[in-house]
C-alpha atoms as a PDB file:
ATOM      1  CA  UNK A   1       8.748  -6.449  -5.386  1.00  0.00           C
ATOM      2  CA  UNK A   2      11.128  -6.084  -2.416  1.00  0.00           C
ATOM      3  CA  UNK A   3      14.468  -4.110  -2.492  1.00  0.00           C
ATOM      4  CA  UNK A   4      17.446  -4.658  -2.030  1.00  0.00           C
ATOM      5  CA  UNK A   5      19.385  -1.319  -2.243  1.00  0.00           C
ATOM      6  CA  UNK A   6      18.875   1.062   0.385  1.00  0.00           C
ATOM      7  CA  UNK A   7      15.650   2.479   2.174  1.00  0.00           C
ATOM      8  CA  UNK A   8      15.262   5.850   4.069  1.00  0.00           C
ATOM      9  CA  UNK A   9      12.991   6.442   7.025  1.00  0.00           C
ATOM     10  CA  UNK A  10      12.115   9.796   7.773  1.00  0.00           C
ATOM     11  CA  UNK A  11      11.660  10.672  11.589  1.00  0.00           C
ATOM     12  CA  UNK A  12       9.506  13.529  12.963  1.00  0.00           C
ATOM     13  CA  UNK A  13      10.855  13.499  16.728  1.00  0.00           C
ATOM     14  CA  UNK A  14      14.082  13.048  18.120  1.00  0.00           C
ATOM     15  CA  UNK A  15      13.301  10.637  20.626  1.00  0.00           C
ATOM     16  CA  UNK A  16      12.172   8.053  17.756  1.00  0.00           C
ATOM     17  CA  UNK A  17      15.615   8.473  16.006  1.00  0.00           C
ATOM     18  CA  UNK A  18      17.491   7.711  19.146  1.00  0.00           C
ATOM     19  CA  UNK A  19      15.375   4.781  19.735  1.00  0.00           C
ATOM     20  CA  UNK A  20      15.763   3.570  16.625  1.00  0.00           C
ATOM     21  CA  UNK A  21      19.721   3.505  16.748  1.00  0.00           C
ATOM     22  CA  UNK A  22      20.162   2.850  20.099  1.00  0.00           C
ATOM     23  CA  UNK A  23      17.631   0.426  21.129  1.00  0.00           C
ATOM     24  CA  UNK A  24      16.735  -0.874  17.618  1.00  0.00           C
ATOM     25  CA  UNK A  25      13.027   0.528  18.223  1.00  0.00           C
ATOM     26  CA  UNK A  26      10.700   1.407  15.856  1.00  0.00           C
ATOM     27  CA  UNK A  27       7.316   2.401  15.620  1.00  0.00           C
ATOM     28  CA  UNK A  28       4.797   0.760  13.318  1.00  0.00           C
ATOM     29  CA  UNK A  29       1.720   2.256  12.078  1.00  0.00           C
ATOM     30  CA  UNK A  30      -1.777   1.233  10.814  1.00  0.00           C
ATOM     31  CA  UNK A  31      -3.670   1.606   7.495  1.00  0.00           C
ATOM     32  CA  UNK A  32      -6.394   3.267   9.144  1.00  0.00           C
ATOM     33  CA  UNK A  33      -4.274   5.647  11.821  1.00  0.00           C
ATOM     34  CA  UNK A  34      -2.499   7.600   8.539  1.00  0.00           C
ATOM     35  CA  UNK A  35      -6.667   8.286   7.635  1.00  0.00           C
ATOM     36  CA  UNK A  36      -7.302  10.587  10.751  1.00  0.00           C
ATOM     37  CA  UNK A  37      -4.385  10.796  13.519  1.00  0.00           C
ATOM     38  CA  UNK A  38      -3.153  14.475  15.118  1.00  0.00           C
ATOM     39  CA  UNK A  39       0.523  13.455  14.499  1.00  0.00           C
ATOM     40  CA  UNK A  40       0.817  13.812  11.425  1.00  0.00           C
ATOM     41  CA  UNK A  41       0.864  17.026   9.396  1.00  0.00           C
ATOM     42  CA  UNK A  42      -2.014  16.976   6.435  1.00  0.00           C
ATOM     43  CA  UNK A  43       1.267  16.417   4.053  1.00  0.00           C
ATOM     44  CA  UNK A  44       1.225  13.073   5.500  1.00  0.00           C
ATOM     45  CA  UNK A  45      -2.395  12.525   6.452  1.00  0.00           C
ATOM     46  CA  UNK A  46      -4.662  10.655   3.709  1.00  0.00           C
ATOM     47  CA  UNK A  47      -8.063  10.435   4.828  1.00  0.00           C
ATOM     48  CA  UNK A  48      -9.099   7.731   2.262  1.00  0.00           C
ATOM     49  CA  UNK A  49      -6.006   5.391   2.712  1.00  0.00           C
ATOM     50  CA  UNK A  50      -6.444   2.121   1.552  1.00  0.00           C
ATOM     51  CA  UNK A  51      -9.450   3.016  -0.879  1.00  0.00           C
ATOM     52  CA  UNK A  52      -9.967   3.243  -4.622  1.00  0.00           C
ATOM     53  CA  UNK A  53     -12.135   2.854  -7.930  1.00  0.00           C
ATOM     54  CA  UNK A  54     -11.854   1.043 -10.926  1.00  0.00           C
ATOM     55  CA  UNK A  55     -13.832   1.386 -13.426  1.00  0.00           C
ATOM     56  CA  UNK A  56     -13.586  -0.931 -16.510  1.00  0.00           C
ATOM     57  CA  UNK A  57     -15.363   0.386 -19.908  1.00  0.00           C
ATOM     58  CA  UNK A  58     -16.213  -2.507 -22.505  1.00  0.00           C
ATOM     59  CA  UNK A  59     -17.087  -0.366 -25.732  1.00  0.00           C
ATOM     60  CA  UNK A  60     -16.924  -3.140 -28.163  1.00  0.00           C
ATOM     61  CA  UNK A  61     -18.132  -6.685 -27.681  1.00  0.00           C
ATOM     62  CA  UNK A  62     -16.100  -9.284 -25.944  1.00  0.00           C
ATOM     63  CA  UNK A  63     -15.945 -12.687 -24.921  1.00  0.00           C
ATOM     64  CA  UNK A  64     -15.373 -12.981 -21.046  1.00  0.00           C
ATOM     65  CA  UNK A  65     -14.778 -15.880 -18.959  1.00  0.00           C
ATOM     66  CA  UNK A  66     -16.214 -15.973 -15.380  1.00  0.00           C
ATOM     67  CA  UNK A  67     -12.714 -15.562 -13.661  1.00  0.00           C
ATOM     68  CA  UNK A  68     -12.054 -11.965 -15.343  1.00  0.00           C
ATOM     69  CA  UNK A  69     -14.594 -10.873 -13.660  1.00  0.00           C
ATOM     70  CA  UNK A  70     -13.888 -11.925  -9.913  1.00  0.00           C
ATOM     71  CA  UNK A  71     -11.525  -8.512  -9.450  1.00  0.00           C
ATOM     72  CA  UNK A  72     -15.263  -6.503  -9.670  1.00  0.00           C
ATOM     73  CA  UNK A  73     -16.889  -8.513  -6.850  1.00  0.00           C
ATOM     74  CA  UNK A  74     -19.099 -11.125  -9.057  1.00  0.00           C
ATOM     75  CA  UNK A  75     -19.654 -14.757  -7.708  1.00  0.00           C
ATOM     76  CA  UNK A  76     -19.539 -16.954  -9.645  1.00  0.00           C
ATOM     77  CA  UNK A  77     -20.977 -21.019  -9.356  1.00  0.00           C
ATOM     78  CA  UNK A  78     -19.298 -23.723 -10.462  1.00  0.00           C
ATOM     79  CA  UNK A  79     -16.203 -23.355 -11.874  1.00  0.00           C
ATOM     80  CA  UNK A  80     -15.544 -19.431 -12.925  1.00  0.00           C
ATOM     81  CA  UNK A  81     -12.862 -20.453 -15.349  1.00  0.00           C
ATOM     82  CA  UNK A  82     -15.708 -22.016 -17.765  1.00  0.00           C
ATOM     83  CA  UNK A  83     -18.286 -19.793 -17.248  1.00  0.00           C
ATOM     84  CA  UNK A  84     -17.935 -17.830 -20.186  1.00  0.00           C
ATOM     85  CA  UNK A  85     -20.448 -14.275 -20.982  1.00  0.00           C
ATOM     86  CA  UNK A  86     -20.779 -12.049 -24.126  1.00  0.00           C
ATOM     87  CA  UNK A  87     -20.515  -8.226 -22.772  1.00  0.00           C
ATOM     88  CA  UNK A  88     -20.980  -5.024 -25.491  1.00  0.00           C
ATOM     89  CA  UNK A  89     -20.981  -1.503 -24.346  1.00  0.00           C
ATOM     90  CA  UNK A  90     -21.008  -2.237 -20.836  1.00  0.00           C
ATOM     91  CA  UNK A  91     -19.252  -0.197 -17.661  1.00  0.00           C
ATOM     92  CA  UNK A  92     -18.062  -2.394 -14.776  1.00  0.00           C
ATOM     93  CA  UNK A  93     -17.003  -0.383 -11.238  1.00  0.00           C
ATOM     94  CA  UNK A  94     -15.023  -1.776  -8.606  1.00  0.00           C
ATOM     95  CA  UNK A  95     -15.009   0.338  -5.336  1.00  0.00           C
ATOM     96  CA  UNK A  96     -11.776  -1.022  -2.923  1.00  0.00           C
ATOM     97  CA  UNK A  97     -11.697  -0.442   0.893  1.00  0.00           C
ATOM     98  CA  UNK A  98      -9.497  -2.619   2.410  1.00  0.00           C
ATOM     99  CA  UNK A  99      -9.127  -4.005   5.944  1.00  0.00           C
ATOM    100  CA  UNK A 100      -6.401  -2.650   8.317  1.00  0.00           C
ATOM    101  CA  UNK A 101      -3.211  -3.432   8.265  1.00  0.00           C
ATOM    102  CA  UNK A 102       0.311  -3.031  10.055  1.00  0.00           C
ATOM    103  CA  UNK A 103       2.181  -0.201   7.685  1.00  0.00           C
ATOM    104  CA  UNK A 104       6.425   0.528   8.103  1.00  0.00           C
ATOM    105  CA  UNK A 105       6.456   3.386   5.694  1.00  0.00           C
ATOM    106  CA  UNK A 106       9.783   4.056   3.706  1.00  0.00           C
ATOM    107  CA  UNK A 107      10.947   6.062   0.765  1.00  0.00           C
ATOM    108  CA  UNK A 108      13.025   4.360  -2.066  1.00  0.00           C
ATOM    109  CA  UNK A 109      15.352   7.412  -2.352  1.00  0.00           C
ATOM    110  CA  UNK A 110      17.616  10.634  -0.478  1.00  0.00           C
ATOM    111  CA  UNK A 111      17.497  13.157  -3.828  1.00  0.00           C
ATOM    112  CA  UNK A 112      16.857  16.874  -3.182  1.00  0.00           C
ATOM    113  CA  UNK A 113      13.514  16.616  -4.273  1.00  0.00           C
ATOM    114  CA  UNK A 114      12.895  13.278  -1.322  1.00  0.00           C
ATOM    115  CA  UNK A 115      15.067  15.804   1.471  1.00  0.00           C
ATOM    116  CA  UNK A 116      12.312  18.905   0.549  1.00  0.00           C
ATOM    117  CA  UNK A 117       9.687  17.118   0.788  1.00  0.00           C
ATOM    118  CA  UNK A 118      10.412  15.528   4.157  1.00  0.00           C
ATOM    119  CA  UNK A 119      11.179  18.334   5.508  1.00  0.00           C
ATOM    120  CA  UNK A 120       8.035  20.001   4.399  1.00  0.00           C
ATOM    121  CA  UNK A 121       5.783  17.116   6.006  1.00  0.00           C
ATOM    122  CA  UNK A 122       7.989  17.994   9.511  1.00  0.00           C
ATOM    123  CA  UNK A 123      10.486  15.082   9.327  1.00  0.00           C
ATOM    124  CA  UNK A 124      13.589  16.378  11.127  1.00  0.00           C
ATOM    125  CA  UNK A 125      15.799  13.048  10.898  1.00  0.00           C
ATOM    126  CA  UNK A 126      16.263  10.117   8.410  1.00  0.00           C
ATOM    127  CA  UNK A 127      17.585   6.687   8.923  1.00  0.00           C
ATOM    128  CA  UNK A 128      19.548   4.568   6.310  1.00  0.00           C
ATOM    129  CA  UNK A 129      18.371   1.148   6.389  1.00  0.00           C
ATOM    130  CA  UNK A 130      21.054  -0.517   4.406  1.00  0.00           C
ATOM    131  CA  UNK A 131      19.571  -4.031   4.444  1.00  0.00           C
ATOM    132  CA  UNK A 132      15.702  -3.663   4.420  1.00  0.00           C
ATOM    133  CA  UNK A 133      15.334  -7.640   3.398  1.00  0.00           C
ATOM    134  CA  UNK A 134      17.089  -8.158   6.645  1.00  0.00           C
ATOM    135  CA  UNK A 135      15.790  -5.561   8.860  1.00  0.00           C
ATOM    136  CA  UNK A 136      12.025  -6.615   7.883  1.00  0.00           C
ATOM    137  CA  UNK A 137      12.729  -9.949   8.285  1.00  0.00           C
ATOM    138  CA  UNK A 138      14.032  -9.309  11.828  1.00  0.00           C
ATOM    139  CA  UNK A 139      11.022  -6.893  12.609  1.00  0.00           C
ATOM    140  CA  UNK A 140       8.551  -9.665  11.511  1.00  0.00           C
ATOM    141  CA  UNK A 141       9.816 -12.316  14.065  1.00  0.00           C
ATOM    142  CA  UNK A 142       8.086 -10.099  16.467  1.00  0.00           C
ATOM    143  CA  UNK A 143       4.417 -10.578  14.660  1.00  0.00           C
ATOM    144  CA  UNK A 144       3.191 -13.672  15.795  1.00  0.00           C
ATOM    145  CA  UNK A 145      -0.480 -12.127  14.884  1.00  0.00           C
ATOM    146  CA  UNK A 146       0.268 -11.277  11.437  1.00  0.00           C
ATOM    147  CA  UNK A 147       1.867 -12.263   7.853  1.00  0.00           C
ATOM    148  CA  UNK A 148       4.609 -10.467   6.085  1.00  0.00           C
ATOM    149  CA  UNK A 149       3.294  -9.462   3.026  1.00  0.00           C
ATOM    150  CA  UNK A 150       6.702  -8.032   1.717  1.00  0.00           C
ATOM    151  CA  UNK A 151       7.817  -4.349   0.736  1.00  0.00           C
ATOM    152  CA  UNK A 152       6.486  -2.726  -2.261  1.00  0.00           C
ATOM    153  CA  UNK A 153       6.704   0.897  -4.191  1.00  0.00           C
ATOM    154  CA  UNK A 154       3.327   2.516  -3.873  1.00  0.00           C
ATOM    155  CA  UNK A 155       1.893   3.670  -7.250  1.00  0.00           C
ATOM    156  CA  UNK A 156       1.024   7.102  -8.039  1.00  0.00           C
ATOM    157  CA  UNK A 157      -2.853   7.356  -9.483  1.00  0.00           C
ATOM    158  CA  UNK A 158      -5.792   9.358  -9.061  1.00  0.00           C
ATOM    159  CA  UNK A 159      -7.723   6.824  -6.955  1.00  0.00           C
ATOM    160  CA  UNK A 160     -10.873   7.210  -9.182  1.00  0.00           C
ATOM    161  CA  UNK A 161      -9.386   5.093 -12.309  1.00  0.00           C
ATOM    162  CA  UNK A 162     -10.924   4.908 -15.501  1.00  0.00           C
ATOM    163  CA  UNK A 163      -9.806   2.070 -17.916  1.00  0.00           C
ATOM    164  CA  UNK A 164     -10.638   0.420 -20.925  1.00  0.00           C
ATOM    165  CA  UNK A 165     -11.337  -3.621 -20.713  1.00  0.00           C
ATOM    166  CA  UNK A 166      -9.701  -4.403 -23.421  1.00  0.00           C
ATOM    167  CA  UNK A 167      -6.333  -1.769 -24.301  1.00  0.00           C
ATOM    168  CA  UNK A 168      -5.354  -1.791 -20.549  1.00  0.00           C
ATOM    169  CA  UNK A 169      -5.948  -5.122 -19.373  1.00  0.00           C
ATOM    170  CA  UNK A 170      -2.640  -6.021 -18.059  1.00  0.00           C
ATOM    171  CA  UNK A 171      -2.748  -3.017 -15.639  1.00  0.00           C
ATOM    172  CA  UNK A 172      -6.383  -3.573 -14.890  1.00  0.00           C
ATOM    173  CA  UNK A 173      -5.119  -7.278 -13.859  1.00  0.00           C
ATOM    174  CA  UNK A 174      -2.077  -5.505 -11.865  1.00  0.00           C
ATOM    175  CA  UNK A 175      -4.669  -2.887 -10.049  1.00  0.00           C
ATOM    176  CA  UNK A 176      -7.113  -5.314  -9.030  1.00  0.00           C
ATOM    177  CA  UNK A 177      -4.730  -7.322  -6.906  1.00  0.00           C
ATOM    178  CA  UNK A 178      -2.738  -4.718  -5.679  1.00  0.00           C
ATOM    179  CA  UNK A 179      -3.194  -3.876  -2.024  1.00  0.00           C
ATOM    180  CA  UNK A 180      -5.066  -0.640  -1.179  1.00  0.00           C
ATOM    181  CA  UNK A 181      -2.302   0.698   1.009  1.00  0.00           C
ATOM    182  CA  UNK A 182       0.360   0.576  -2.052  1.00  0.00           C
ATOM    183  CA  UNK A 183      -2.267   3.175  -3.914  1.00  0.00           C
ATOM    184  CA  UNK A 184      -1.286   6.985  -3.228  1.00  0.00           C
ATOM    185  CA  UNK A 185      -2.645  10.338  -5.297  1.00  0.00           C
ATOM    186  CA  UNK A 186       0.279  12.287  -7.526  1.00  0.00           C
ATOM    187  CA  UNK A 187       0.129  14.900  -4.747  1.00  0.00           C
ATOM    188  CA  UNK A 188       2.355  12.347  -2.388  1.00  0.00           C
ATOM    189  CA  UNK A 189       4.861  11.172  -5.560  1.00  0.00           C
ATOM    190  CA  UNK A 190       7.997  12.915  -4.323  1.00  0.00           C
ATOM    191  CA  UNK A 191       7.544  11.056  -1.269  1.00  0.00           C
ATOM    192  CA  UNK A 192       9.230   8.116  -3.734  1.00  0.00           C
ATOM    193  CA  UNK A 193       7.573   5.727  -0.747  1.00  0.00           C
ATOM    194  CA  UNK A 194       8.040   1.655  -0.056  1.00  0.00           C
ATOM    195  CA  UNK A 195       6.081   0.267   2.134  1.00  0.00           C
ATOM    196  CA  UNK A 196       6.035  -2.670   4.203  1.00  0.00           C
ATOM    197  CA  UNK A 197       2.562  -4.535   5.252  1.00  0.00           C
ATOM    198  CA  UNK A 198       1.700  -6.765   7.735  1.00  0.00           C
ATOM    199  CA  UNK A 199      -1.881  -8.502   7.486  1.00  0.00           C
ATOM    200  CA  UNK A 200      -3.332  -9.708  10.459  1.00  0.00           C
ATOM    201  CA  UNK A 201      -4.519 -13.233  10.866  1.00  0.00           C
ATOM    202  CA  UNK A 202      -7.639 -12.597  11.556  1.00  0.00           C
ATOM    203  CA  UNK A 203     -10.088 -10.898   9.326  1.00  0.00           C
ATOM    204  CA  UNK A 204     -11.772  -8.052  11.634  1.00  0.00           C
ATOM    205  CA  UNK A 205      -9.022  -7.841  14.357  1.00  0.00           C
ATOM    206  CA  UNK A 206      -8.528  -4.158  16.167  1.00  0.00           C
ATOM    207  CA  UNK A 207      -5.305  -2.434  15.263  1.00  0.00           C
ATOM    208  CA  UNK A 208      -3.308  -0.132  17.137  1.00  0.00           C
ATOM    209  CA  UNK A 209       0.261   1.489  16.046  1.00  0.00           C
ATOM    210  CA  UNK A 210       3.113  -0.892  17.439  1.00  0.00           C
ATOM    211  CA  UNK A 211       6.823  -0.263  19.065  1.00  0.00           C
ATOM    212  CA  UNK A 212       8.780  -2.951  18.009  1.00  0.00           C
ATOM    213  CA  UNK A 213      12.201  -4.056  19.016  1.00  0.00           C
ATOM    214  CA  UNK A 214      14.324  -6.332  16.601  1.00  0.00           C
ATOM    215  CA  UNK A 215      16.068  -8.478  18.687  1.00  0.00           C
END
């Protein structure tokens, strides 16, 4: 889901604001730096970024098909979409921990409840980005390493989530593909954040936070 009103970036030092405006530089961050990095106040600091468990009860029987299955790590041979299995009171657990990634983090919103907590965290400027479709589409002509994955509202969960198979399958469909980095605890929810991603090409390549400079 990308957006097209308005997004705010929140600044903790002058000298990144006045780069920003000035020279159109900005600094991009990593999955993993947000999990341990001396920048950031413990506001902003989440030491299990990117990772999160689903677990899927079955308390009645059901008819399954080898595909629905994929989202809790089974292989399947053949073709998965005809390999069908008969599951009763059965608990399935998914743990996530996803690969690095390039992060541009955002917040959907300027309300008094947005300013507070911002300034709680030690933000001290914000930035109106008044296109974001443009400006990340800009920023990403300088990744020649990575893909744009778009910009996306992180959801708001405990990251140990229980659900049932059956009564919650469409969000149990929507959590298993959902990137890692989009999941945040309640305790960061006034933080109202988008964020953009950037996968790298290749699988295990070594991340460090970027400056980049739309052009």
């Amino acid at each position: 889901m990308n957006f097209i009103y308005p997004l705010f970036k929140f600044l903790n030092r002058k000298k990144y604001s006045e780069k920003f405006l000035n020279e159109g530089s900005i600094k991009i961050g990593t999955l993993y730096e947000y999990r341990n990095c001396e920048e950031y106040t413990k506001k902003v600091l989440d030491e299990k970024e990117g990772q999160f468990e689903i677990t899927a009860i079955i308390d009645s029987e059901e008819d399954m098909i080898g595909k629905d299955l994929s989202g809790f790590g089974f292989y399947m041979m053949g073709k998965p979409e005809k390999n069908k299995f008969r599951f009763r009171n059965i608990t399935f657990n998914s743990n996530r921990n996803d690969p690095n990634c390039y992060i541009y983090s955002t917040s959907a919103a300027f309300t008094t409840n947005v300013l507070k907590q911002a300034i709680d965290d030690g933000y001290i400027s914000c930035v109106m980005i008044h296109e974001p479709f443009s400006f990340f589409s800009r920023v990403s002509e300088n990744f020649q390493d990575s893909d744009f994955m778009g910009y996306h509202p992180c959801i708001y969960v405990d990251r140990k989530i229980e659900l049932n198979y059956k009564s919650d399958s469409e969000r149990l469909d929507l959590l298993s593909k959902l990137p890692g980095a989009l999941i945040k605890p309640p305790d960061y929810k006034n933080q109202i954040e988008v964020r953009a991603i950037w996968k790298p090409k290749k699988q295990h390549q070594l991340l460090s936070p970027l400056r980049k400079a739309k052009k």
